[in-house]
Protein backbone atom coordinates (compact mmCIF):
# COMPACT_ATOMS: atom_id res chain seq x y z
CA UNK A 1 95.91 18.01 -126.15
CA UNK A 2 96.09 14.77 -128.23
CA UNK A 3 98.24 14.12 -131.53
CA UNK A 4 101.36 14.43 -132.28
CA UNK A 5 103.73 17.45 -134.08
CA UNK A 6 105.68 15.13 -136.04
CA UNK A 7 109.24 13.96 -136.09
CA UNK A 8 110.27 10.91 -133.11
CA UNK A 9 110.81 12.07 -129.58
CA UNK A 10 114.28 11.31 -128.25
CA UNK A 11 112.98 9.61 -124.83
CA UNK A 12 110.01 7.56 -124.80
CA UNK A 13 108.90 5.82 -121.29
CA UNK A 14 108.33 1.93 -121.60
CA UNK A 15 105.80 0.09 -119.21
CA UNK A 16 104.69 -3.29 -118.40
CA UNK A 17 101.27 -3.70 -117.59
CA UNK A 18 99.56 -7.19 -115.89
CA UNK A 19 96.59 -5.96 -118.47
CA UNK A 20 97.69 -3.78 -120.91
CA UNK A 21 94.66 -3.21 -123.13
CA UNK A 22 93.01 -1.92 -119.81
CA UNK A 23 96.02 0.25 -119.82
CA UNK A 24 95.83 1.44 -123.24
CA UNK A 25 92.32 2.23 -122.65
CA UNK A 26 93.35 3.99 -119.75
CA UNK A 27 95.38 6.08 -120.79
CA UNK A 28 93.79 7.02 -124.31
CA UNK A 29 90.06 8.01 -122.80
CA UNK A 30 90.92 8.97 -119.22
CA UNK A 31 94.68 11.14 -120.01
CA UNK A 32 93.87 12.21 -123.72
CA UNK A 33 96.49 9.54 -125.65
CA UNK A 34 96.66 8.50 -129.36
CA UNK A 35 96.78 5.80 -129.89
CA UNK A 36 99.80 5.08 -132.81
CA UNK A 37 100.07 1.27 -132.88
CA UNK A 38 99.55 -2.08 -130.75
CA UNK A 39 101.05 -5.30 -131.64
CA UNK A 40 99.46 -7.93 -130.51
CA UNK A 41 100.76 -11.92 -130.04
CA UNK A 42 98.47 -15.25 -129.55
CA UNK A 43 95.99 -14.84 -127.25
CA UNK A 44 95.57 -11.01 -127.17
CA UNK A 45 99.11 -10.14 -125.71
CA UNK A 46 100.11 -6.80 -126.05
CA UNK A 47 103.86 -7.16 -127.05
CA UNK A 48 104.36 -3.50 -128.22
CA UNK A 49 102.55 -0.41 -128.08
CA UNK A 50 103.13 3.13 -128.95
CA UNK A 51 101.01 6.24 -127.58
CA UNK A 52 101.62 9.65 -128.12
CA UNK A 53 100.62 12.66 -126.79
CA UNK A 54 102.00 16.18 -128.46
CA UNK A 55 105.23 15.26 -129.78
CA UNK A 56 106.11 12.53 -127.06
CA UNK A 57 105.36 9.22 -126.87
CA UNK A 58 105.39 6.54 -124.31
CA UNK A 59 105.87 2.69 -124.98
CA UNK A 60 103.73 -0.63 -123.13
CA UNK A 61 103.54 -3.84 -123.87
CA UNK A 62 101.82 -6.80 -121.30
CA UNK A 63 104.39 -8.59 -118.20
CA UNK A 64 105.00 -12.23 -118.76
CA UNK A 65 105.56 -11.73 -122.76
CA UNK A 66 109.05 -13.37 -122.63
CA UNK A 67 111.66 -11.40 -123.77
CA UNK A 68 115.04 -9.90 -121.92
CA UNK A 69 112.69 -6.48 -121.08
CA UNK A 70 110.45 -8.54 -119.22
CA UNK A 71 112.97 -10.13 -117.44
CA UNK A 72 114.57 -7.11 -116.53
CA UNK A 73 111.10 -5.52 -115.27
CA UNK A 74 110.04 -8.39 -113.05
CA UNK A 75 111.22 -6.62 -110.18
CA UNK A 76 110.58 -3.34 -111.33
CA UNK A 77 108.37 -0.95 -109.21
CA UNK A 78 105.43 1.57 -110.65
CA UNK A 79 106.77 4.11 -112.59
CA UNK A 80 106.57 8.18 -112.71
CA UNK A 81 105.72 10.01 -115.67
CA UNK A 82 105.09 13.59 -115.98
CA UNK A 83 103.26 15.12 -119.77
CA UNK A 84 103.54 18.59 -120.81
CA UNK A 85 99.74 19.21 -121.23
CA UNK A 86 98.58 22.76 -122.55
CA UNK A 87 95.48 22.98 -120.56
CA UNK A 88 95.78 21.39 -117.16
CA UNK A 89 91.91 22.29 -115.97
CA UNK A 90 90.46 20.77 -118.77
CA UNK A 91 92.60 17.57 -118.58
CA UNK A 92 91.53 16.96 -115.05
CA UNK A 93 88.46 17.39 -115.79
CA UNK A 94 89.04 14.36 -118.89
CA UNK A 95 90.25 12.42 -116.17
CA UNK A 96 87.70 12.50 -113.45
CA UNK A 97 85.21 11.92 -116.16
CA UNK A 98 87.03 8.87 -116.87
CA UNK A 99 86.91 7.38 -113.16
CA UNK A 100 90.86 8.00 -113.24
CA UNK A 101 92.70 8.19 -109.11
CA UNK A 102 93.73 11.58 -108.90
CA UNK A 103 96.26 11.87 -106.52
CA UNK A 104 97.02 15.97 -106.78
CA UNK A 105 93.99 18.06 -107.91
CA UNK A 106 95.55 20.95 -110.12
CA UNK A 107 97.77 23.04 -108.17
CA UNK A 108 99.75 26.02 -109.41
CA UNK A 109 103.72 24.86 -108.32
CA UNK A 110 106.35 27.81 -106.58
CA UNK A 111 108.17 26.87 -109.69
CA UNK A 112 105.64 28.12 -112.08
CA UNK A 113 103.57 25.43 -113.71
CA UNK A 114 100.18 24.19 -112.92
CA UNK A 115 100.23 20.76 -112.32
CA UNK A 116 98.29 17.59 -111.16
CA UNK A 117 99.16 13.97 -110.29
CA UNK A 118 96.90 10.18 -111.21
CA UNK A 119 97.50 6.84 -110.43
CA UNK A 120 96.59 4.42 -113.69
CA UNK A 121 95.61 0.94 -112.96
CA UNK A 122 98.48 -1.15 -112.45
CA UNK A 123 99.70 1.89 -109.49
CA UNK A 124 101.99 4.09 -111.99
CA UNK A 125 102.25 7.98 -111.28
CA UNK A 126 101.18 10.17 -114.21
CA UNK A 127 101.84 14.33 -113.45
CA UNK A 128 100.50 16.66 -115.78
CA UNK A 129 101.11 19.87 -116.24
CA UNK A 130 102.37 22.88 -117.97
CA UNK A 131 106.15 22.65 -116.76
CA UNK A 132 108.79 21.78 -120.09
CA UNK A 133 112.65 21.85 -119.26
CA UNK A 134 114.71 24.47 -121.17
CA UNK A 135 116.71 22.09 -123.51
CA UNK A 136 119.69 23.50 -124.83
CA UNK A 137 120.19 24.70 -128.60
């Protein structure tokens, strides 16, 4: 469930967190991230962060950094993210474990996949399941 295939995925999410290291924690014990890199500035901020799970990635860094981003994000709401995760069961299971919200338990979809839904800390939506669009040749 964790790793990565190689190459760079062509969209990567990018969050804000109030504590990102609590994030990053988060989401690499409860949801089953790798942790690639964290950049940190004085005082423990988290300016940049890369996680990846399979061969997609997602981006964090801590609010109140400075920066145009984190003006931008000020007024930004939580965020939905859904992950293409092989075995859905088992990664609920990870979860729960973990103390994560769980919003959904699995549940298989009219479309197909199996899916389920978690809140993280800061009140972002994270949906995983076994659903991957059909991307063109």
């Amino acid at each position: 469930m964790t790793g990565t295939s190689g190459g760079r995925p062509s969209i990567c999410p990018t969050l804000l967190y109030a504590d990102a290291k609590a994030a990053i924690r988060q989401l690499t014990e409860a949801f089953g991230f790798l942790e690639l890199s964290v950049y940190e500035g004085e005082g423990g901020t988290v300016m940049h962060a890369e996680l990846v799970q399979g061969n997609g990635a997602v981006m964090l860094g801590s609010k109140g950094r400075g920066g145009v981003f984190d003006t931008a994000m000020k007024a930004a709401g939580p965020a939905g993210v859904y992950v293409l995760v092989d075995d859905v069961d088992a990664h609920h299971r990870r979860a729960v474990e973990h103390g994560a919200e769980i919003l959904m338990p699995p549940t298989d979809q009219d479309y197909g996949s199996r899916d389920y839904m978690a809140r993280d800390l800061e009140g972002n939506i994270w949906s995983f399941g076994t659903y991957a669009p059909e991307l063109p040749a």
